[in-house]
Protein backbone atom coordinates (compact mmCIF):
# COMPACT_ATOMS: atom_id res chain seq x y z
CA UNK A 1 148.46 171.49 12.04
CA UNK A 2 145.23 173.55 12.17
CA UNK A 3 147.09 176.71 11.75
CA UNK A 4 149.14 175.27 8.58
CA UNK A 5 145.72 174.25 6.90
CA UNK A 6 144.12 177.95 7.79
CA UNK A 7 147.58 179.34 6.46
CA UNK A 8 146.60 176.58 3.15
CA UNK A 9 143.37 178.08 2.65
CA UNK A 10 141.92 174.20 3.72
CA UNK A 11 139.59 176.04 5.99
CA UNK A 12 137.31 173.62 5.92
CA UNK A 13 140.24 170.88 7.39
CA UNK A 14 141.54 173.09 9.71
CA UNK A 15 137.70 173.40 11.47
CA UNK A 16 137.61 169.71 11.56
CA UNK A 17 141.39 169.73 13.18
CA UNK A 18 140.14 172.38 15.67
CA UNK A 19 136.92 170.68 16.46
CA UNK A 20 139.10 167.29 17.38
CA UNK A 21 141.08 169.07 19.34
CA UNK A 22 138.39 170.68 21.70
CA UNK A 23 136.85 167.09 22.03
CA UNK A 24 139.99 165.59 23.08
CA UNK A 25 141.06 167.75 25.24
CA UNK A 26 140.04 167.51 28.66
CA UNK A 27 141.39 170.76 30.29
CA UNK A 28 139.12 173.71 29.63
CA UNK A 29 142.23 176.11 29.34
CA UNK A 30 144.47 173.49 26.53
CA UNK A 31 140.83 174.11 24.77
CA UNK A 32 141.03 178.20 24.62
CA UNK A 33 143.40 178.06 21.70
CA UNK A 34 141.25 175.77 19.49
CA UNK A 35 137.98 177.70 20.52
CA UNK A 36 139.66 180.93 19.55
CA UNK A 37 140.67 179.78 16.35
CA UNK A 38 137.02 177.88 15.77
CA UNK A 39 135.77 181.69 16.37
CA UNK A 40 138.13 183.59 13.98
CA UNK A 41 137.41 185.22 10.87
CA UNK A 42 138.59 182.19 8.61
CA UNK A 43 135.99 179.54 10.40
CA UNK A 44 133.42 182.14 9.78
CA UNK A 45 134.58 181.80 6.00
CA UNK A 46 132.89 178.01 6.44
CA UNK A 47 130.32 179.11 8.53
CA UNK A 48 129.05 181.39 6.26
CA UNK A 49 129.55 179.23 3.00
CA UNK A 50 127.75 175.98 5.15
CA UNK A 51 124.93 178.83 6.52
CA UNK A 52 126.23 177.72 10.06
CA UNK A 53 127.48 181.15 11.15
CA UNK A 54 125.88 180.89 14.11
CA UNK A 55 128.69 178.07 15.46
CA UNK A 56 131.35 180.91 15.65
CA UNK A 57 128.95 183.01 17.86
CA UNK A 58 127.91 179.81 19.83
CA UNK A 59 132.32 178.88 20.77
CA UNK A 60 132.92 182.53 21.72
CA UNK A 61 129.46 182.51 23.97
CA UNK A 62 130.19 178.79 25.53
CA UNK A 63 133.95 180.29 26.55
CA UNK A 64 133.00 183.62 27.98
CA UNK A 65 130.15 181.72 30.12
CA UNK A 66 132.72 179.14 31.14
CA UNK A 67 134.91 182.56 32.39
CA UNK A 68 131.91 183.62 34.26
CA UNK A 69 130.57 186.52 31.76
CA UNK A 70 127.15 186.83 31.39
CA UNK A 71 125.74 186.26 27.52
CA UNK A 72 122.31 187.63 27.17
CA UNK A 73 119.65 186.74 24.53
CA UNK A 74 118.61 190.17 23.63
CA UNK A 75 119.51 193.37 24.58
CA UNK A 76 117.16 196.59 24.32
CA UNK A 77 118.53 199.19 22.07
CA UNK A 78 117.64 201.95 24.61
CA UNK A 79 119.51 199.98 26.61
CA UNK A 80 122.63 199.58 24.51
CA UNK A 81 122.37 203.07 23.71
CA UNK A 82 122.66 203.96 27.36
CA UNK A 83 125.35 201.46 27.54
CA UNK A 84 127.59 202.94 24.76
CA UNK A 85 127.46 206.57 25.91
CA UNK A 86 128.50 205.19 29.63
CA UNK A 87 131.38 203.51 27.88
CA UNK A 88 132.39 206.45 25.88
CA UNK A 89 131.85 208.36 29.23
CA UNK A 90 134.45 206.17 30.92
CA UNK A 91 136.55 206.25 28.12
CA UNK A 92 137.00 210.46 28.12
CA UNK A 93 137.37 210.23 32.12
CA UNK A 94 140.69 208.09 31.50
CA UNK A 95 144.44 209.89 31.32
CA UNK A 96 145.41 208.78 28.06
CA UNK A 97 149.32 208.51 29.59
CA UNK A 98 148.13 206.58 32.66
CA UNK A 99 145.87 204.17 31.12
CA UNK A 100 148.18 203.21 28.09
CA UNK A 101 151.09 202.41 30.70
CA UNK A 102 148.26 200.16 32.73
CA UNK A 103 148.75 196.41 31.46
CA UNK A 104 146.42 194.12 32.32
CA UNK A 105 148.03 191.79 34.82
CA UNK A 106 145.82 188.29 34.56
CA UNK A 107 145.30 186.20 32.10
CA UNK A 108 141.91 185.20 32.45
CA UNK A 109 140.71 189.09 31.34
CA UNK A 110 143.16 188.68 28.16
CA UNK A 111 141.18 185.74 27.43
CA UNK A 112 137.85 187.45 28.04
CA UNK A 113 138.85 190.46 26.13
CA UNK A 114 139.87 187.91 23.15
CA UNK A 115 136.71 186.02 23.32
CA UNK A 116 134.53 189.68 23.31
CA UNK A 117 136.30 190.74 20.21
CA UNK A 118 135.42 187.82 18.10
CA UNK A 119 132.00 187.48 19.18
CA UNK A 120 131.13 191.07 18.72
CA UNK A 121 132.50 190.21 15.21
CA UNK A 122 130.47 187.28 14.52
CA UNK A 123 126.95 188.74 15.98
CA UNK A 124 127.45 190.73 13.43
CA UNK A 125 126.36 187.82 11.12
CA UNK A 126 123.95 186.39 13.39
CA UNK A 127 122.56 188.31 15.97
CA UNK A 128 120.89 191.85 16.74
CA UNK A 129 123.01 195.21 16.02
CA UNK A 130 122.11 195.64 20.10
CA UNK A 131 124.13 192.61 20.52
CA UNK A 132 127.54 193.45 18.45
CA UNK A 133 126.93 197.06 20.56
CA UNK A 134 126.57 195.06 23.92
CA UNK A 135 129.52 192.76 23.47
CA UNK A 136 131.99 195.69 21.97
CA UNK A 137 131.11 198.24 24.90
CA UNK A 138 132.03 195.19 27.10
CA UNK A 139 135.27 194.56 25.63
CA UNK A 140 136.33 198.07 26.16
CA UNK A 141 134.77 198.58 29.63
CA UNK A 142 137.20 195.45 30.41
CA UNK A 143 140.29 197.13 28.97
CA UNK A 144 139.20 200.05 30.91
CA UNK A 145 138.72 198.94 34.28
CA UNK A 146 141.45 195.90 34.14
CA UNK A 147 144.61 197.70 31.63
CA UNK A 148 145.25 197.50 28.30
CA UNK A 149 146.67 193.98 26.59
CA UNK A 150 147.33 192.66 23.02
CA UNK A 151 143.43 192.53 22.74
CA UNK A 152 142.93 196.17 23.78
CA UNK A 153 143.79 197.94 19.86
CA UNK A 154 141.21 195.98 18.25
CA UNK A 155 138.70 196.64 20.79
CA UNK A 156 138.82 199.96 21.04
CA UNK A 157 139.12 200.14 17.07
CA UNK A 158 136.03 198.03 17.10
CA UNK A 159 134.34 200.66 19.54
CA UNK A 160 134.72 203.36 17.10
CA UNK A 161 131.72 201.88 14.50
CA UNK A 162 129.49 202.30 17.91
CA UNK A 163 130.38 206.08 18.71
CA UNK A 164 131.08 206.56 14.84
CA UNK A 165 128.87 210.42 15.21
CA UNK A 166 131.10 211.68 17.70
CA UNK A 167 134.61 212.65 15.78
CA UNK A 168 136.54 213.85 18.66
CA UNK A 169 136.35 210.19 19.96
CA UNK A 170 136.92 207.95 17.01
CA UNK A 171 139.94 209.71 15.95
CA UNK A 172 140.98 209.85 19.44
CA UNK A 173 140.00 206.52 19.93
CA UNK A 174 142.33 205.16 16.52
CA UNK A 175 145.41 207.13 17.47
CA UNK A 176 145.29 205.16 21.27
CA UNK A 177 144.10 201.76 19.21
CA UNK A 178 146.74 202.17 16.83
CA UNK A 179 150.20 203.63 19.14
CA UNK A 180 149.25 200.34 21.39
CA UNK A 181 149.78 197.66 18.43
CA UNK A 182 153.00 199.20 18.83
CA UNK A 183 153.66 198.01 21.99
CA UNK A 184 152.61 194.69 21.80
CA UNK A 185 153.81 191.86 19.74
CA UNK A 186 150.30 191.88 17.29
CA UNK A 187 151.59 191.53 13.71
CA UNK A 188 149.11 188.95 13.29
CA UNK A 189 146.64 191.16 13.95
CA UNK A 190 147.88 193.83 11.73
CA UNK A 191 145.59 193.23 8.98
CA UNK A 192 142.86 192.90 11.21
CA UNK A 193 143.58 196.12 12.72
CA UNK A 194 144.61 198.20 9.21
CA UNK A 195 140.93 196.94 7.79
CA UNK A 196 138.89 198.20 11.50
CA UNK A 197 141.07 201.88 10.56
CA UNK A 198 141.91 202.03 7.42
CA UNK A 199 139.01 200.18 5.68
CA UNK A 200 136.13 201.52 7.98
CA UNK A 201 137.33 204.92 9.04
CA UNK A 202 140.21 206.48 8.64
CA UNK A 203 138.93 208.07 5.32
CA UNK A 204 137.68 210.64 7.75
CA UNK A 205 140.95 212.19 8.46
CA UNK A 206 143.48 210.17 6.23
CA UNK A 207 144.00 210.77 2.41
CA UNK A 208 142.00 208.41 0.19
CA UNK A 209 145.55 207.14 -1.22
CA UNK A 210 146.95 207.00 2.70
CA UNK A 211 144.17 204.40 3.19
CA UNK A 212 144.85 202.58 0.32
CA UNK A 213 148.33 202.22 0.37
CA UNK A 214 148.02 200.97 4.20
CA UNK A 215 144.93 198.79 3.35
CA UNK A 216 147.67 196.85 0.20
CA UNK A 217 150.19 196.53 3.78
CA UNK A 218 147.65 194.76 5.55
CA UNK A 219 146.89 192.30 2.31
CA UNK A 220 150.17 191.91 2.01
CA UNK A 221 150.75 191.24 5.49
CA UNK A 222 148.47 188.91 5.86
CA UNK A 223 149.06 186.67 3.35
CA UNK A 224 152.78 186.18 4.16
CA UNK A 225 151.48 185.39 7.74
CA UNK A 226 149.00 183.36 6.84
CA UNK A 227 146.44 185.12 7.77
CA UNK A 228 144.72 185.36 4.39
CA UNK A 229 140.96 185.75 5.28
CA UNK A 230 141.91 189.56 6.83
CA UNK A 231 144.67 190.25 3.74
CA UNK A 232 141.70 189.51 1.42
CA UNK A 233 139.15 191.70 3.84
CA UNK A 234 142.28 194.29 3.44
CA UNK A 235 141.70 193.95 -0.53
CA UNK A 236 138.40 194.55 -0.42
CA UNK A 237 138.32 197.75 1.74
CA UNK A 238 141.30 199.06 -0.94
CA UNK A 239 139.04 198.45 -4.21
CA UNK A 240 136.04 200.44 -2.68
CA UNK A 241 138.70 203.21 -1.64
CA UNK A 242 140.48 202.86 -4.58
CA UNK A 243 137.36 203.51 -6.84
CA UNK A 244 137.05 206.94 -4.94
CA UNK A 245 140.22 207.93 -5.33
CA UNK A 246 140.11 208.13 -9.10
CA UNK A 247 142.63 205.83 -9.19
CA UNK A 248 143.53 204.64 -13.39
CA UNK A 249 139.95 202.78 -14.11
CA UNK A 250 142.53 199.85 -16.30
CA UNK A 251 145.10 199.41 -13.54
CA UNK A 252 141.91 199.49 -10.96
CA UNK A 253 140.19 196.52 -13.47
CA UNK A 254 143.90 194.73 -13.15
CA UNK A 255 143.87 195.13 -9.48
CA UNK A 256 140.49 193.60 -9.51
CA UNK A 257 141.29 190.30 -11.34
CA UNK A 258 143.90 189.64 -9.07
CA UNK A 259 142.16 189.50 -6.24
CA UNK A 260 139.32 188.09 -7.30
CA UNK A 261 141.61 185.09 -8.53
CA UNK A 262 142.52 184.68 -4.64
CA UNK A 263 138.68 184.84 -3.68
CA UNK A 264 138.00 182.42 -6.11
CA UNK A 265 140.57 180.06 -5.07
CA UNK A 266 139.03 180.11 -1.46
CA UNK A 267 135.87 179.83 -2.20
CA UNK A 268 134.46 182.95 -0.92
CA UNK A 269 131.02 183.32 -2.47
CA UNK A 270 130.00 186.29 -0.83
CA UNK A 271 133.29 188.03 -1.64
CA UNK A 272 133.41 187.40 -5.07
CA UNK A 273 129.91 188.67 -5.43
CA UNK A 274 130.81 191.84 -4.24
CA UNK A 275 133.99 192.03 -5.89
CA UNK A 276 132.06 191.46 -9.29
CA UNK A 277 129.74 194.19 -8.52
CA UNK A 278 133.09 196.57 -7.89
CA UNK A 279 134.61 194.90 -11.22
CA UNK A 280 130.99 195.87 -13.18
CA UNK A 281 131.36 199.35 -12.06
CA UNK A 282 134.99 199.79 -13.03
CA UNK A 283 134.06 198.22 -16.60
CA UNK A 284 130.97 200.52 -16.96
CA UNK A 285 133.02 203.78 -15.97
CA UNK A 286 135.63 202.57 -18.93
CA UNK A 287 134.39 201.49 -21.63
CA UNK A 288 129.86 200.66 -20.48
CA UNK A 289 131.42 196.65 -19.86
CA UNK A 290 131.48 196.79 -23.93
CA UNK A 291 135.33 194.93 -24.40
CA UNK A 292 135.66 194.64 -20.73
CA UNK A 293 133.19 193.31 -19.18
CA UNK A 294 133.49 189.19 -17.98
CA UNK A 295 130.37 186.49 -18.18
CA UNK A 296 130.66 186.57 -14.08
CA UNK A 297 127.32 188.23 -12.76
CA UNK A 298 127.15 189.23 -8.85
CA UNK A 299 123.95 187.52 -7.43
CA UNK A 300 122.00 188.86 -4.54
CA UNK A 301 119.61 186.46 -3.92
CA UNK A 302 116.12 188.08 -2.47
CA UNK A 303 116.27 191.83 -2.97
CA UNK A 304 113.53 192.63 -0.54
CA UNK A 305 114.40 190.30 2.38
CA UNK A 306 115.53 192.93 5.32
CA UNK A 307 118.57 190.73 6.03
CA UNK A 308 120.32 190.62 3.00
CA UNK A 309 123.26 193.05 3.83
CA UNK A 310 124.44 193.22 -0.01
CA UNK A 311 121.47 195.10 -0.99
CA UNK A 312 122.92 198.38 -0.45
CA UNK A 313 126.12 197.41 -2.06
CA UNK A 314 124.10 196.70 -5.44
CA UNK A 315 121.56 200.02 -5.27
CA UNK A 316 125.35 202.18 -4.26
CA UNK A 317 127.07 200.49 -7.68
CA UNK A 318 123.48 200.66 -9.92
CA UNK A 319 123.77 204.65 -8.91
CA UNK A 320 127.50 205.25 -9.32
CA UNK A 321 126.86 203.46 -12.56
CA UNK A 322 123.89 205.46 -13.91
CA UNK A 323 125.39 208.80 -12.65
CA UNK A 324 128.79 208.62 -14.42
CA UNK A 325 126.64 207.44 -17.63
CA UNK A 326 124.07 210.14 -17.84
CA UNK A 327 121.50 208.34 -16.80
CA UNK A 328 119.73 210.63 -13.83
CA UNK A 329 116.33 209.36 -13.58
CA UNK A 330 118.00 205.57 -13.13
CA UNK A 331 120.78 207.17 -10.81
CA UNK A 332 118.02 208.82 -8.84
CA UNK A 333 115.83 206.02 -8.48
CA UNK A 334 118.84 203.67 -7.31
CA UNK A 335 119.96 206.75 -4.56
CA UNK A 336 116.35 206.48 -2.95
CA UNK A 337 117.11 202.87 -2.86
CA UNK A 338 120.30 202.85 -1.04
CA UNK A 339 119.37 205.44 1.53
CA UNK A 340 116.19 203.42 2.69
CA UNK A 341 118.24 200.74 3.32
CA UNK A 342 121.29 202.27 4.58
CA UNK A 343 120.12 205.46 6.43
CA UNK A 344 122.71 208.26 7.98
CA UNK A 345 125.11 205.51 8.97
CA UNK A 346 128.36 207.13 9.06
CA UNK A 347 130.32 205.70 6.23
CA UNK A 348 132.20 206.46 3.37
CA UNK A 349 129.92 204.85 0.43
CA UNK A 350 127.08 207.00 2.59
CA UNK A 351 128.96 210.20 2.07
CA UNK A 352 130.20 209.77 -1.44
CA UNK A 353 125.96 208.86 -2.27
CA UNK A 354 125.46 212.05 -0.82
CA UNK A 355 128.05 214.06 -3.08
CA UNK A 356 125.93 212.33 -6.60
CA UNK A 357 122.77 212.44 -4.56
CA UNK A 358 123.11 216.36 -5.14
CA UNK A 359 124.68 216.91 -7.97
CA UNK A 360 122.23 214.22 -9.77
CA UNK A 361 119.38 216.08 -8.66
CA UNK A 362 120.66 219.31 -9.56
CA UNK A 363 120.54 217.70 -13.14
CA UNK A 364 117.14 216.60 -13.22
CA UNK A 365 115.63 219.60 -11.73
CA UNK A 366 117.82 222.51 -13.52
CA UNK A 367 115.65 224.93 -14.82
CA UNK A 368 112.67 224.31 -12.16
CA UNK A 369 112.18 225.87 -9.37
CA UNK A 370 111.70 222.79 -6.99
CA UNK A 371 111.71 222.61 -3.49
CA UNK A 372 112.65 218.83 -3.35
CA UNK A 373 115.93 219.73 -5.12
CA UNK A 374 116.89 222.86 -3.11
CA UNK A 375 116.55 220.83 -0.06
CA UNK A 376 118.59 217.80 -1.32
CA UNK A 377 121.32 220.33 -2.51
CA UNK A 378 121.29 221.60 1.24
CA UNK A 379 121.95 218.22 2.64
CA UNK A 380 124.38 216.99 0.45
CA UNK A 381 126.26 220.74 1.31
CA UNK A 382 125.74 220.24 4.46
CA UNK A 383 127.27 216.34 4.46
CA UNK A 384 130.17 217.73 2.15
CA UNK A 385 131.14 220.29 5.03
CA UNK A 386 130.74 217.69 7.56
CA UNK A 387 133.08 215.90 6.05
CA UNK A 388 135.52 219.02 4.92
CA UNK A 389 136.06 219.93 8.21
CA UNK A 390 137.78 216.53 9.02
CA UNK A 391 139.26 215.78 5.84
CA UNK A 392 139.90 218.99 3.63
CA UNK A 393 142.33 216.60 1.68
CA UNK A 394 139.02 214.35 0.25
CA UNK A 395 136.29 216.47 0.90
CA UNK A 396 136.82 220.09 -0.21
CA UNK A 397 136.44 219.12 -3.99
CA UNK A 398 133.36 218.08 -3.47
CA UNK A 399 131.98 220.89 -1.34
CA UNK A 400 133.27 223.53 -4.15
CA UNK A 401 131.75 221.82 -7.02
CA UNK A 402 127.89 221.33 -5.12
CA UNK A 403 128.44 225.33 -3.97
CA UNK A 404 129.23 225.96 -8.12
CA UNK A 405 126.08 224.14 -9.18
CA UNK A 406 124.01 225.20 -6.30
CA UNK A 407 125.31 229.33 -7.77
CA UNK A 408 124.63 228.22 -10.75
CA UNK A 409 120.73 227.84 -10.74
CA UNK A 410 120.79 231.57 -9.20
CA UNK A 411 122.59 233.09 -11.75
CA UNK A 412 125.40 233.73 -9.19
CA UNK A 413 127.92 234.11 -12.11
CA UNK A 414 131.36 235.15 -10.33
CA UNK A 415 130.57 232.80 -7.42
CA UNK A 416 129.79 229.73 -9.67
CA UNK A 417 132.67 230.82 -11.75
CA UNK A 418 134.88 230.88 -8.43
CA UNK A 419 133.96 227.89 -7.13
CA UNK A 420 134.11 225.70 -9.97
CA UNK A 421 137.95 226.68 -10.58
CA UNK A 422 137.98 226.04 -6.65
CA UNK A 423 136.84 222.95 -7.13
CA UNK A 424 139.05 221.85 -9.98
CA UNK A 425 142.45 223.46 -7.84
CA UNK A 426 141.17 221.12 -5.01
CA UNK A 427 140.70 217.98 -6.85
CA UNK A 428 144.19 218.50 -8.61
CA UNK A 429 145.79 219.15 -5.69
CA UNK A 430 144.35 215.66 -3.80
CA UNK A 431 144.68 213.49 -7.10
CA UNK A 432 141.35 213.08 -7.99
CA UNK A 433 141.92 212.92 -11.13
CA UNK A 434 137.72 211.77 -12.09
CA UNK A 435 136.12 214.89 -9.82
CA UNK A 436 138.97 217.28 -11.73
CA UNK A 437 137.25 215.88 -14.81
CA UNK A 438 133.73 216.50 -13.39
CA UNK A 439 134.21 219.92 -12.19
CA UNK A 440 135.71 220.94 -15.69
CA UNK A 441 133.08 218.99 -17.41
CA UNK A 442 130.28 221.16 -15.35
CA UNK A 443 131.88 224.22 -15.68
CA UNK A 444 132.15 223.48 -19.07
CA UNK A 445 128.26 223.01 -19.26
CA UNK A 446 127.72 226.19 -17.17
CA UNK A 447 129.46 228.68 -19.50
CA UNK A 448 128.02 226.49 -22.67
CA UNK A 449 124.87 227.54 -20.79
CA UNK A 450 125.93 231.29 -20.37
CA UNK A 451 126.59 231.89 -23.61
CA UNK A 452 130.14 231.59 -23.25
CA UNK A 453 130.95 228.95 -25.91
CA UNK A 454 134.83 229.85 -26.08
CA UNK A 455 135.46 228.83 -22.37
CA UNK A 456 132.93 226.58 -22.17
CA UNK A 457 135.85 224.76 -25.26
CA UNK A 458 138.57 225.30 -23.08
CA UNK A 459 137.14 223.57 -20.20
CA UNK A 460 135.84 220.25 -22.02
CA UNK A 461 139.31 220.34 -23.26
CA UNK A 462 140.23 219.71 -19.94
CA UNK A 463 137.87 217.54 -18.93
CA UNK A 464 138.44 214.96 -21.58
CA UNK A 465 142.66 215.16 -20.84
CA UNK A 466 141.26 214.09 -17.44
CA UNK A 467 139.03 211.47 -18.54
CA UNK A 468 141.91 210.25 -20.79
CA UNK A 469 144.16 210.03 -17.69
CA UNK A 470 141.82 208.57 -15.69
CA UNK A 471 141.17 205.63 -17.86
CA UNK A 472 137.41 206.48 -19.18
CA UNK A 473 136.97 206.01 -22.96
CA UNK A 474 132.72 206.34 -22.42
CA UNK A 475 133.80 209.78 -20.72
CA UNK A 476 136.49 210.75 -23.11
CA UNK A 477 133.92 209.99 -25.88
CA UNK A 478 130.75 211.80 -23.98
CA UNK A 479 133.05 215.43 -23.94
CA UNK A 480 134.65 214.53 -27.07
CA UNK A 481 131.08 214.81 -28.42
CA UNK A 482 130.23 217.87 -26.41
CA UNK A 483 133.52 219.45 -28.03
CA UNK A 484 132.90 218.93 -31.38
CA UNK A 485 129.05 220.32 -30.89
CA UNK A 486 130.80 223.77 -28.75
CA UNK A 487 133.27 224.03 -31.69
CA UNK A 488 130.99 224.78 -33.94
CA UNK A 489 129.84 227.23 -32.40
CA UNK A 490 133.01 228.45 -31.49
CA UNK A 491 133.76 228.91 -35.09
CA UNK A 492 130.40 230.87 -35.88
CA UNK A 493 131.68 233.13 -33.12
CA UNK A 494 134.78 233.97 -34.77
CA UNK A 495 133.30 234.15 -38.23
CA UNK A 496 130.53 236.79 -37.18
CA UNK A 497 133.69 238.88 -35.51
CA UNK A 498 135.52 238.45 -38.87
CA UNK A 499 138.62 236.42 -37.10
């Protein structure tokens, strides 16, 4: 009954089922399945919503102390630091082909590893980053030392956000986390597993479009399963990725209603803020929000409270925003702001701030001979190559056009030339159709710059067919602008040479 109201979306019921159930029951082990479900991602829905997360990390910590695990208070990061490179340590020491054929024989570790999952999850919301680091290097030491079970794939994929520096690991890591759901009856866990990899990481080695076409499997999974609170996590994760892939800004916009239709229908506040914020930027990349924008507004409550986790989702969106419309000094401003509250964590919004963070400062300090800018444009190559090296499919663009811009300010003509048609050939060749339109639209600026007015034409040309295709009127209009002003001159050219 509790599972047909969580399949319902009557999350709310199906807590109240569960919590019956674990008062009526007077076995501990007829209790496990209602604790497990009390500790899932869909009670932490009405945990959240109520401002009771902490009930979700109290069911998971109440079962693993009834199993004899220890549950500490706090954990020292120097601690869990020496903790995670141990685990990692044990991990690399395993045969890959020995260890996968090692199932875990009793019952009472499947539970233990189930429990350690969800409340690594849930600390998340609650507790210390020590904590979720503490509980996840647990789960794995357990798969490690007792073989691998249903539970094991999610663990490990968990794992990979602790040793997310080391890219040897998580990759090797993923491939073991995802050959085992194949072993193992876990199609419920499918979406849960696709979001981990595909939402979180996979953008480090998979093709933009690769994750996004898995991440729609897992929504779609989910929901026919029932499991609708990971489908709609699934959604989520595909929007962001979708954004990056200069995926068609009007289908994107489409994509966006629809799912925002489901989070409205479950009430998920915090969702649809976020979604808004993603449905604002697509708007603003169209048309500035002026015939597409909705009376929805994202709210983030207190801006400078430490724990509000949506903070750097609004300064990331407030800089995308202001970079795609021209506005650097705003852009720049709202980049400082994300990176004080986000930091070097490895993830793809971190990466992608990076990419603008350069080419944004290139923009305000072309022409000066700054220090501040030379170093940013070092960093952001230096992230760009980083990422390359893993993923020449998403990455490689990006690297060419920052080495154009960076030649560029020193007069390096054939190299700037060079890499800007390097960049373009890469961004063609991956679909991204919006950084195709960039690179033309800089190298169209570069040779405007140059003097050369007749290529400096041809590329705008270019870049507004790619604007067109990717859906941007504000673009389409912004070159179309820039076109009209280079044909001018164009046409003085070819009246002083008498054509």
């Amino acid at each position: 009954m509790a599972g047909a109201a969580k399949s319902c979306c009557q999350y709310v019921e199906a807590v109240q089922i569960l919590r019956r159930i674990s008062e009526r029951c007077r076995c501990f082990e007829d209790k496990l399945p209602s604790y497990y479900l009390l500790s899932q991602r869909s009670a932490l829905i009405i945990f959240l919503t109520q401002g009771r997360v902490v009930d979700a990390y109290d069911t998971c910590s109440f079962v693993l102390l009834q199993l004899g695990e220890t549950i500490p208070d706090l954990v020292a990061f120097d601690d869990v630091k020496t903790m995670a490179k141990d685990t990692l340590t044990m991990y690399e020491e395993v045969d890959d082909d020995d260890w996968l054929e090692r199932k875990m024989e009793d019952e009472t570790f499947h539970t233990k590893l189930q429990f350690y999952t969800s409340i690594a999850y849930s600390s998340f919301f609650c507790k210390s980053y020590s904590l979720l680091v503490y509980f996840t290097c647990k789960a794995v030491q357990l798969s490690l030392q007792k073989g691998i079970c249903e539970h094991t794939p999610l663990s490990l994929l968990q794992f990979t956000g602790v040793v997310a520096n080391n890219d040897n690991a998580v990759l090797r890591i993923a491939k073991n986390a995802l050959s085992l759901q194949e072993r193992f009856d876990v199609a419920a866990q499918v979406p849960e597993l696709y979001n981990n990899f595909y939402g979180r990481f996979a953008w480090r080695f998979e093709p933009f479009q690769v994750c996004v076409n898995n991440l729609r499997r897992g929504f779609e999974i989910g929901f026919s399963s029932g499991n609708n609170d990971m489908g709609l996590q699934c959604a989520f994760q595909l929007i962001k990725t979708n954004i990056f892939s200069g995926s068609n800004l009007k289908s994107l916009l489409n994509e966006i209603d629809y799912y925002l239709h489901f989070f409205k229908i479950f009430q998920i506040a915090r969702g649809i803020n976020v979604l808004v914020i993603f449905r604002e930027t697509v708007s603003v990349l169209i048309d500035k929000g002026q015939a597409t924008s909705i009376e929805a507004k994202a709210a983030f409550e207190d801006l400078n409270d430490p724990g509000n986790r949506l903070r750097g989702v609004l300064y990331f969106h407030q800089a995308i925003q202001a970079y795609w419309s021209g506005y650097t000094e705003r852009c720049q401003y709202y980049i400082g702001k994300y990176m004080s509250v986000i930091g070097q964590d490895v993830r793809l919004s971190t990466f992608q701030m990076e990419f603008y963070h350069g080419l944004n400062s290139i923009d305000k300090w072309r022409g000066k001979n700054s220090f501040k800018c030379r170093e940013i444009v070092r960093k952001s190559i230096s992230a760009m190559k980083e990422a390359a090296a893993n993923s020449d499919w998403n990455f490689t663009n990006k690297l060419c056009l920052l080495e154009a811009e960076r030649q560029s300010l020193s007069y390096n003509h054939s190299q700037a030339i060079a890499s800007y048609d390097a960049s373009i050939t890469s961004a063609r060749k991956s679909g991204f159709i919006h950084e195709q339109g960039l690179a033309c639209e800089k190298a169209g600026f570069y040779h405007k710059r140059y003097g050369d007015v007749c290529k400096a034409a041809e590329y705008f040309k270019q870049a507004r067919e790619c604007y067109e295709e990717w859906g941007s009127s504000m673009k389409v209009d912004f070159i179309q602008g820039e076109l009209s002003n280079v044909q001018i001159l164009v046409n003085s050219e070819l009246a002083r040479r008498g054509q």
